[in-house]
Structure formats: structure tokens, C-alpha cells
N, C-alpha and C. Protein backbone atom coordinates (compact mmCIF):
# COMPACT_ATOMS: atom_id res chain seq x y z
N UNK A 1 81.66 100.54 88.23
CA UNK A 1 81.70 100.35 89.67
C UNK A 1 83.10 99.92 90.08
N UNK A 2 83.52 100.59 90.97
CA UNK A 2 84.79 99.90 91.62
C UNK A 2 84.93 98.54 91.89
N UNK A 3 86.05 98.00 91.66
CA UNK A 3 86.26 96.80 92.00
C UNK A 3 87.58 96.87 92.85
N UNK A 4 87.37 95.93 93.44
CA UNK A 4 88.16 95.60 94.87
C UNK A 4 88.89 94.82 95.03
N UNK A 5 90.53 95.09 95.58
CA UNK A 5 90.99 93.65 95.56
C UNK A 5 91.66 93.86 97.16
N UNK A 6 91.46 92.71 97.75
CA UNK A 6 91.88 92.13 99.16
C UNK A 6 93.48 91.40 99.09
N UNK A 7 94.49 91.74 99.33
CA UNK A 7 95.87 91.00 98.93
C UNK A 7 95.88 90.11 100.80
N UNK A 8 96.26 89.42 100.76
CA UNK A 8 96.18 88.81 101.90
C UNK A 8 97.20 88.27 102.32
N UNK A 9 98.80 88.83 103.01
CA UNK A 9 99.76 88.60 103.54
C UNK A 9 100.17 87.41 104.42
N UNK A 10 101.15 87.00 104.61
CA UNK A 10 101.61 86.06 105.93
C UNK A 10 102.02 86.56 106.66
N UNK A 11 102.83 87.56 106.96
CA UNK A 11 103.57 88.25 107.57
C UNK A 11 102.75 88.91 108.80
N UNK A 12 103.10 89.29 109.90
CA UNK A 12 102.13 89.39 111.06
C UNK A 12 102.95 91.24 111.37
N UNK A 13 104.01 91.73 110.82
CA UNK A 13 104.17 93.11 111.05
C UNK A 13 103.96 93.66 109.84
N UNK A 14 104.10 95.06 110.48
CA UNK A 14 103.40 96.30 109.73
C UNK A 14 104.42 96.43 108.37
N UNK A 15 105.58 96.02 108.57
CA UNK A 15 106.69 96.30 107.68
C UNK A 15 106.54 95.78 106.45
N UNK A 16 106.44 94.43 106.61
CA UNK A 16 105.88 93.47 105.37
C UNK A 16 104.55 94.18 104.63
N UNK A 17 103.77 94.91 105.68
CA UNK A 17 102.71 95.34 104.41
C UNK A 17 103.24 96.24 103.81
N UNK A 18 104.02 97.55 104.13
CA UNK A 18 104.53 98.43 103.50
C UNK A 18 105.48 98.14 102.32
N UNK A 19 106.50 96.64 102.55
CA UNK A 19 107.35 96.44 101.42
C UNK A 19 106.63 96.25 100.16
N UNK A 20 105.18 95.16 100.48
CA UNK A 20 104.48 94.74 99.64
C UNK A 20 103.96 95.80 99.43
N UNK A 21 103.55 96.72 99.39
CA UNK A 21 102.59 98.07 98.88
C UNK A 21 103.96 98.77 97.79
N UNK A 22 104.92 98.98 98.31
CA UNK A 22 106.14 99.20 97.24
C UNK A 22 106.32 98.85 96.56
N UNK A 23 106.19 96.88 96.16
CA UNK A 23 105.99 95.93 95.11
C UNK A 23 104.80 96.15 94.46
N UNK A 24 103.89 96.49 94.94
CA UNK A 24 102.32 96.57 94.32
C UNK A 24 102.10 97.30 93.22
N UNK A 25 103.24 98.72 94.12
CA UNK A 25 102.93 100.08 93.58
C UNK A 25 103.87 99.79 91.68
N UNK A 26 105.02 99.34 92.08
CA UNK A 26 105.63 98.95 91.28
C UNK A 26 105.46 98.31 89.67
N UNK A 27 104.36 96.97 89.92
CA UNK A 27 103.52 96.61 89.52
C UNK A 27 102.43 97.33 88.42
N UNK A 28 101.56 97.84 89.53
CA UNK A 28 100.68 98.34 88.86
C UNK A 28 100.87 99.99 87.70
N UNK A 29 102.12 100.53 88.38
CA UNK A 29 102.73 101.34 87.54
C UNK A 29 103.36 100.76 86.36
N UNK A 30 103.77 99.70 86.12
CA UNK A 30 104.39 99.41 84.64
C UNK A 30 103.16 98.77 83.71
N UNK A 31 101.84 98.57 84.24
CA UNK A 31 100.92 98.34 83.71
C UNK A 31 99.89 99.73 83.08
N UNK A 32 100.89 100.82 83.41
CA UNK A 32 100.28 102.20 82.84
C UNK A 32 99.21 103.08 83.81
N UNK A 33 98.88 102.30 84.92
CA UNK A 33 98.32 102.83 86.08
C UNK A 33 98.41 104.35 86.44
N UNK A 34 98.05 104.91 86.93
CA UNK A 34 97.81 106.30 88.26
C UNK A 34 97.32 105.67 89.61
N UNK A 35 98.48 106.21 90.64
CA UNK A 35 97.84 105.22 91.82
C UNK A 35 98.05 106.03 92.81
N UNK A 36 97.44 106.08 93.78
CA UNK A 36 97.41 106.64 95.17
C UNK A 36 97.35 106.18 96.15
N UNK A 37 98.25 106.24 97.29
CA UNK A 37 98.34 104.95 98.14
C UNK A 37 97.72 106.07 99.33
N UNK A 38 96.76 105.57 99.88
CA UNK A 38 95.97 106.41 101.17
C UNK A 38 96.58 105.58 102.15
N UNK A 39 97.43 106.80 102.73
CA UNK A 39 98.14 106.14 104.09
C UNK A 39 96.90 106.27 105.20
N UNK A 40 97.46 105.46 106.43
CA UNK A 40 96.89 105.62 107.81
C UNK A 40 96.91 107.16 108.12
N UNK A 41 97.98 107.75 108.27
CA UNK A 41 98.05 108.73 109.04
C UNK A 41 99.38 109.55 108.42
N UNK A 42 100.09 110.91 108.92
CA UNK A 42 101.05 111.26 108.06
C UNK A 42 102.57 110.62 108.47
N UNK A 43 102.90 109.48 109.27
CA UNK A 43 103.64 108.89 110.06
C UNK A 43 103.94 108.42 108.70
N UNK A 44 103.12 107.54 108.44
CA UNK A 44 103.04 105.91 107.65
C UNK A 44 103.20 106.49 106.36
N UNK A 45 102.42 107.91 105.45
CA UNK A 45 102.64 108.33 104.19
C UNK A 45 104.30 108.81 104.12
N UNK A 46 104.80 109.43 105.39
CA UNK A 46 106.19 109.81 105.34
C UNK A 46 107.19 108.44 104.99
N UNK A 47 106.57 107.70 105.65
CA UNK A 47 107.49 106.05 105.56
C UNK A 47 107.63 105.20 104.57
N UNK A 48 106.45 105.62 103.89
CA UNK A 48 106.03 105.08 102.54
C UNK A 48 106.94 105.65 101.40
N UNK A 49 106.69 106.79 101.71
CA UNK A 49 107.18 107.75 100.71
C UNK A 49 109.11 107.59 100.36
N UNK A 50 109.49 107.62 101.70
CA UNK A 50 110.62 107.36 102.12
C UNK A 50 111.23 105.61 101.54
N UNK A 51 110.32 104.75 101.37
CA UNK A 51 110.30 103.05 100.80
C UNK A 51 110.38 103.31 99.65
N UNK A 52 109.86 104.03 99.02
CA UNK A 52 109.69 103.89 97.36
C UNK A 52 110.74 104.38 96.73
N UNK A 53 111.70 105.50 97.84
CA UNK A 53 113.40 105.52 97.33
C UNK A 53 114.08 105.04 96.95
N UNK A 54 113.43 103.50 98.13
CA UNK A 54 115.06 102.79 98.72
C UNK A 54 114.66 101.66 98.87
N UNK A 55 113.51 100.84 97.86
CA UNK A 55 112.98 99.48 98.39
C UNK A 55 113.67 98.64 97.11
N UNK A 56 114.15 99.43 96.17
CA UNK A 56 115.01 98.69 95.21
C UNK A 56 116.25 99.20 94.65
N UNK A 57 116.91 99.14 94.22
CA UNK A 57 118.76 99.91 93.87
C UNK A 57 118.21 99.71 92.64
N UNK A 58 117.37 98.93 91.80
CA UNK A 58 117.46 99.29 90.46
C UNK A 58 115.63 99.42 89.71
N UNK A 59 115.10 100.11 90.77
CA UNK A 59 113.53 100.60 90.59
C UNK A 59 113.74 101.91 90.60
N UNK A 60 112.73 102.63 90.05
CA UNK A 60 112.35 103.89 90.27
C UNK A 60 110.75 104.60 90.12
N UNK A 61 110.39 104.95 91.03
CA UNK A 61 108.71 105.31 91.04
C UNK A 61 108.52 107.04 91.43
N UNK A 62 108.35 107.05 90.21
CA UNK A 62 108.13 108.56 90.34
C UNK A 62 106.77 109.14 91.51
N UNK A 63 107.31 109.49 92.70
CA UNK A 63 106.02 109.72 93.04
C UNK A 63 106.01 111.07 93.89
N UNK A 64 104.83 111.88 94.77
CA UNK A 64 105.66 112.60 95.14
C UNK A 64 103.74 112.96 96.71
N UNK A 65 104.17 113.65 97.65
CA UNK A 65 103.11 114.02 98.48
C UNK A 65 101.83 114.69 97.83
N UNK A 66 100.86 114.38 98.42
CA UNK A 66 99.41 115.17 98.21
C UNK A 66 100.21 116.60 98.89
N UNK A 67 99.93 117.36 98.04
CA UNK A 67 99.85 118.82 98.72
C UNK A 67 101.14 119.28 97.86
N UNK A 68 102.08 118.51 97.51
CA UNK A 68 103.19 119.34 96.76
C UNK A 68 102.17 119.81 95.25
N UNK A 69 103.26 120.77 95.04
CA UNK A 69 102.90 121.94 93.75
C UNK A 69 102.99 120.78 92.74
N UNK A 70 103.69 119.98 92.75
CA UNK A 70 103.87 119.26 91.24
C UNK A 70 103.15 117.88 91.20
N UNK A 71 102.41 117.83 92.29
CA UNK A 71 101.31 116.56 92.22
C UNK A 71 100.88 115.90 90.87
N UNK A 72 100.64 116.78 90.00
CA UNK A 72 99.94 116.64 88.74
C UNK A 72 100.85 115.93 87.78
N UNK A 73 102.66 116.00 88.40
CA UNK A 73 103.26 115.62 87.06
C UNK A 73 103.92 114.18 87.19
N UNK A 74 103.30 113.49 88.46
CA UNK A 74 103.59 112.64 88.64
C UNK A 74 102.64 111.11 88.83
N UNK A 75 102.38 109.94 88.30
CA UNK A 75 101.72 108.59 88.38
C UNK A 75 101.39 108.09 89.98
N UNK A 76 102.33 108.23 90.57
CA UNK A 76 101.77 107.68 92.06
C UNK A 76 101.85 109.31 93.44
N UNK A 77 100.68 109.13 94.20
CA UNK A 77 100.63 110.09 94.75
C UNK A 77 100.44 109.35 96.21
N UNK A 78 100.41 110.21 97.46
CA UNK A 78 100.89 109.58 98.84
C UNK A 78 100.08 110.31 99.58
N UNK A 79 98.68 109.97 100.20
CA UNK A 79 97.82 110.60 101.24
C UNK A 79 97.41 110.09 102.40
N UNK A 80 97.05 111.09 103.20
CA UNK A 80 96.89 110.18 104.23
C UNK A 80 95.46 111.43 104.97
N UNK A 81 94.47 111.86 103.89
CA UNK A 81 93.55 112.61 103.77
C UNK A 81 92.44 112.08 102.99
N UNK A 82 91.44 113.03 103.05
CA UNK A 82 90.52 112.73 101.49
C UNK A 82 91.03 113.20 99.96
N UNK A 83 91.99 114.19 99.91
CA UNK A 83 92.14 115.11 99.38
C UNK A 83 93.25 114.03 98.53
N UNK A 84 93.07 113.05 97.23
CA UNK A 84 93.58 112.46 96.50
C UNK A 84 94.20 112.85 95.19
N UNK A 85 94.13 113.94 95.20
CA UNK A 85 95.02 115.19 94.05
C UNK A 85 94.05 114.76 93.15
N UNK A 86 94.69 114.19 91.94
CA UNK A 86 93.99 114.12 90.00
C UNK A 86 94.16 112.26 90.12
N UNK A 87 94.43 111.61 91.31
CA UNK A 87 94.58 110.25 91.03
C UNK A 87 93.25 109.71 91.40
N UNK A 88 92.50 108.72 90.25
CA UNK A 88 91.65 108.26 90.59
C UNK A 88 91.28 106.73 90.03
N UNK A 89 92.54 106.52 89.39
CA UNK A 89 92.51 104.73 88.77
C UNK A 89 92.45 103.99 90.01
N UNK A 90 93.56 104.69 90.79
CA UNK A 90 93.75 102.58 91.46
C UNK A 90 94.61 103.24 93.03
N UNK A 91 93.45 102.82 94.28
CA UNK A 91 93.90 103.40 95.31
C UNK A 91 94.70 102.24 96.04
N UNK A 92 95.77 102.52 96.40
CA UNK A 92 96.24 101.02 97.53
C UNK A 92 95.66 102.08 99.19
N UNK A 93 94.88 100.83 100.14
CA UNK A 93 94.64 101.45 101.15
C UNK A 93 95.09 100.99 102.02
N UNK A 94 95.75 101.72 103.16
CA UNK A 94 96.39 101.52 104.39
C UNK A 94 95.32 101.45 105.75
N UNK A 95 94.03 101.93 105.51
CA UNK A 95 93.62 102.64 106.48
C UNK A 95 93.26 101.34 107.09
N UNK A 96 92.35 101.32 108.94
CA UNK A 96 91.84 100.91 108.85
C UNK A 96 90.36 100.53 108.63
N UNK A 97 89.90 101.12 107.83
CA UNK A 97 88.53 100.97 107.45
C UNK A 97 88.58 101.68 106.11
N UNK A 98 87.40 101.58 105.59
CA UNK A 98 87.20 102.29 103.99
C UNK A 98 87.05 103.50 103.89
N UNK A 99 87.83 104.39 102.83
CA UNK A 99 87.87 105.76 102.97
C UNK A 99 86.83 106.05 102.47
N UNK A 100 85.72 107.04 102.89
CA UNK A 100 84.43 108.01 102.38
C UNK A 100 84.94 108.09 100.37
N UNK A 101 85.78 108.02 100.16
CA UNK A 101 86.38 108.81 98.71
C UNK A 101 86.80 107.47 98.31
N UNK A 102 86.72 106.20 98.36
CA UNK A 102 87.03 105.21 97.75
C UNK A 102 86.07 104.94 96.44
N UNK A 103 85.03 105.15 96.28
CA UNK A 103 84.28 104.88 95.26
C UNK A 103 84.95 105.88 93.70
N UNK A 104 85.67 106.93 94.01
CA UNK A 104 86.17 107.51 92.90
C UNK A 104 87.11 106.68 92.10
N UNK A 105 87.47 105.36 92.59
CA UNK A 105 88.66 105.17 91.84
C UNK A 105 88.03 103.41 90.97
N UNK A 106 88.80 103.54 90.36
CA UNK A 106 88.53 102.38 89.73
C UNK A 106 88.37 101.10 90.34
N UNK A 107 89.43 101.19 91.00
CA UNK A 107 89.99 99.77 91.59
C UNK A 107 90.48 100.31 93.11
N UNK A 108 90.34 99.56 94.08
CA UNK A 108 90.88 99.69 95.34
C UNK A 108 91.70 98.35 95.65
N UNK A 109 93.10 98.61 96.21
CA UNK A 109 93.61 97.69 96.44
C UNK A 109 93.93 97.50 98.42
N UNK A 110 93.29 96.02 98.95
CA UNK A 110 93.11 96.42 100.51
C UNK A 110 94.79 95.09 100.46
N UNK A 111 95.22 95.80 101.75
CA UNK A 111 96.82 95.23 101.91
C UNK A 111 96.17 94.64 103.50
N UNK A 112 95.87 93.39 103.55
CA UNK A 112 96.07 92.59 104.86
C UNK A 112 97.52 91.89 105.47
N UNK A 113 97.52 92.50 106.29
CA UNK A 113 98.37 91.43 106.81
C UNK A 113 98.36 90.76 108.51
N UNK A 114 98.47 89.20 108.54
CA UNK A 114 98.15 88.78 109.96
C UNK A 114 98.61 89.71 111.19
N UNK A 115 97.75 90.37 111.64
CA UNK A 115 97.60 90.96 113.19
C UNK A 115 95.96 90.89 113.03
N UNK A 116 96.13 90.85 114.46
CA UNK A 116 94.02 90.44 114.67
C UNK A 116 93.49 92.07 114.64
N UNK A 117 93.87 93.00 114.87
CA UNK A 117 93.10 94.01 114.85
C UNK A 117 92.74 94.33 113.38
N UNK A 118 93.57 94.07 112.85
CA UNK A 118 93.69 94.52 111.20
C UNK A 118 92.53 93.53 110.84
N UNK A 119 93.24 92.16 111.04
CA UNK A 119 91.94 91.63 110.41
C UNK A 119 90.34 91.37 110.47
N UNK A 120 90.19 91.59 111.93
CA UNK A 120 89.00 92.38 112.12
C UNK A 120 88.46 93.51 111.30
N UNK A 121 89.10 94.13 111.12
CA UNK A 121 89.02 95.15 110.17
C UNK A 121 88.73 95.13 109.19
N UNK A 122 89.74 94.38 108.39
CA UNK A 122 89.21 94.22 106.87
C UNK A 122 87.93 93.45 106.99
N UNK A 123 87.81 92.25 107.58
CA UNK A 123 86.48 91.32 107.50
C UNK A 123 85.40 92.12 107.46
N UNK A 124 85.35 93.25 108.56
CA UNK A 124 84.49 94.69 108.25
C UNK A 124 84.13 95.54 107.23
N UNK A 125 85.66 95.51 106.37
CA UNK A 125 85.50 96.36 105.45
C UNK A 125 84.95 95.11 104.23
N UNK A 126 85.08 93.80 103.77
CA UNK A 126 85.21 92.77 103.50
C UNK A 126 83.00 93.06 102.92
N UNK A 127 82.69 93.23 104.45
CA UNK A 127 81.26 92.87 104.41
C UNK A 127 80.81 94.07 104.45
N UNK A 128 81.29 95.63 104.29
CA UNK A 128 81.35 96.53 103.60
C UNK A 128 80.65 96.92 102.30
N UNK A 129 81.79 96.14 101.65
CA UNK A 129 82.36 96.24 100.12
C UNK A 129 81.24 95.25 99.80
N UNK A 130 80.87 94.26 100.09
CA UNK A 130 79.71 93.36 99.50
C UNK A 130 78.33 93.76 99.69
N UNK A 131 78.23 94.01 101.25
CA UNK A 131 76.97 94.38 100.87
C UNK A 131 76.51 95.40 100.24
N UNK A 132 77.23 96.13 99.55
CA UNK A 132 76.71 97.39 98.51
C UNK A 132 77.18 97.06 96.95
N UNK A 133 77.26 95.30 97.12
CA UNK A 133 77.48 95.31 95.45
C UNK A 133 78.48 95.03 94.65
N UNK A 134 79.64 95.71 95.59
CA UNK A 134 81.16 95.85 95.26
C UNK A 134 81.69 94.51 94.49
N UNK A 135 82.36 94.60 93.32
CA UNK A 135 83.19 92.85 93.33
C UNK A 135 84.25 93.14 93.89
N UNK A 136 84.50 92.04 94.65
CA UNK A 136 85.88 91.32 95.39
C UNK A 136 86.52 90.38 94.49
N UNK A 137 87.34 90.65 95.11
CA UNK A 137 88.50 89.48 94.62
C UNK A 137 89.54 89.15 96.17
N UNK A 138 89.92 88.55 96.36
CA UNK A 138 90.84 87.38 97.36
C UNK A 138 91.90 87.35 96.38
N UNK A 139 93.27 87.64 97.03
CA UNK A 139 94.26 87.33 96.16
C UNK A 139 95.61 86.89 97.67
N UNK A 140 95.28 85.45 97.81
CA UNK A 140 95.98 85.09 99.06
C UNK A 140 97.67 84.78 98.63
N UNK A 141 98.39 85.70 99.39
CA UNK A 141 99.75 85.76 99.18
C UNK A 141 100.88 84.83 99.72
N UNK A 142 99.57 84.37 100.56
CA UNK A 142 100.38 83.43 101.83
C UNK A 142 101.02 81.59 100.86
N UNK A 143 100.62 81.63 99.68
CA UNK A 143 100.81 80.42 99.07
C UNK A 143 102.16 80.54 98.23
């Protein structure tokens, strides 16, 4: 069963979640991972995509769009669809609410950060994810 993790930010703009999703991605790639970060929309996967260039001078994350030809030869993939290529370990999600296709992956990782709409949101997705079973985890960043 999937397990779930809630990262829970201080930061009250959108920017801070995206740096932290770059760090995440980072992360969970040197731990041998396949990850797919389900953007909002194709705005936010372009922006993303565009962060993981240039969020460190001495990182590198091989990653590349859902829909390119070479999807397959790469660890982190960038959607902002259902359509999650061959990645199915470990989703970071942007959206706001839970994607229909979240149960394929191992692990889902939810990126909060303080704005009230969002967090409305997750608390939604929060009581979601529980009442069908899901384990959570809380991993508050703000400390």
C-alpha cells in the first residue's frame, strides 16, 4: 500500500515549495529512487523542470518531460497529466488535490506550504489519505 508523506513548509509562497521539491527530488534520487513530480498544470512542470538546471552549480538531476522520446532513460520524470511514463516508486505532488493515479506509486510525497487555500487542501487530501487506510507521516519543516 502506498505510503504517504505530508512535508510541511514555513514559507507562505509558491517558490519555496518548488525550491524544496528540487531538494526533495535531490534527496530521494541519491537514495536510488525513480520519481515523478506531478505538476499543477504545464506552467509549474515547465518551471520545475527549468529549477532542476539551476537550483544548484554543483547538482545534477537527470530528468527530462512526460512525453519526450527518451522518458525511459531517465530517474526523475515531470507531469502535469495522468500519463506518469515507467515512474512509479515515489511521486512528489504539486496538485491541489490527489491524483486518480496516485495509488501506483509507492510512496507519495505532499509539499505544503503556508497559504490558506493550499492548506485547506491538503487537510482534504490529509482526511483523504486516512480514511482509506493510507499511512501518513507529518514531516514538519518549519522546526
Amino acid at each position: 500500500m502506498t505510503q504517504v508523506d505530508f512535508y510541511i513548509l514555513p514559507a507562505t509562497e509558491p517558490e519555496a515549495q518548488l525550491n524544496f521539491v528540487c531538494r526533495l527530488t535531490e534527496k530521494v534520487l541519491r537514495k536510488g529512487h525513480q520519481i515523478y513530480i506531478q505538476a499543477a498544470d504545464e506552467a509549474q512542470a515547465k518551471e520545475i523542470d527549468r529549477l532542476l538546471w539551476e537550483f544548484r552549480s554543483d547538482s545534477f538531476i537527470p530528468h527530462l518531460m512526460v512525453g519526450d522520446e527518451k522518458i525511459q532513460e531517465v530517474p526523475v520524470a515531470i507531469g502535469h497529466g495522468e500519463d506518469c511514463a515507467h515512474h512509479h516508486d515515489v511521486m512528489i505532488n504539486l496538485c491541489h488535490h490527489v491524483p486518480d493515479h496516485f495509488s501506483r506509486f509507492e510512496r507519495v510525497a505532499e509539499i505544503v506550504f503556508q497559504q490558506e487555500n493550499l492548506l485547506k487542501a491538503k487537510r482534504d487530501d490529509w482526511r483523504f489519505y486516512k480514511e482509506r487506510g493510507y499511512a501518513l507521516n507529518r514531516h514538519d519543516m518549519r522546526r
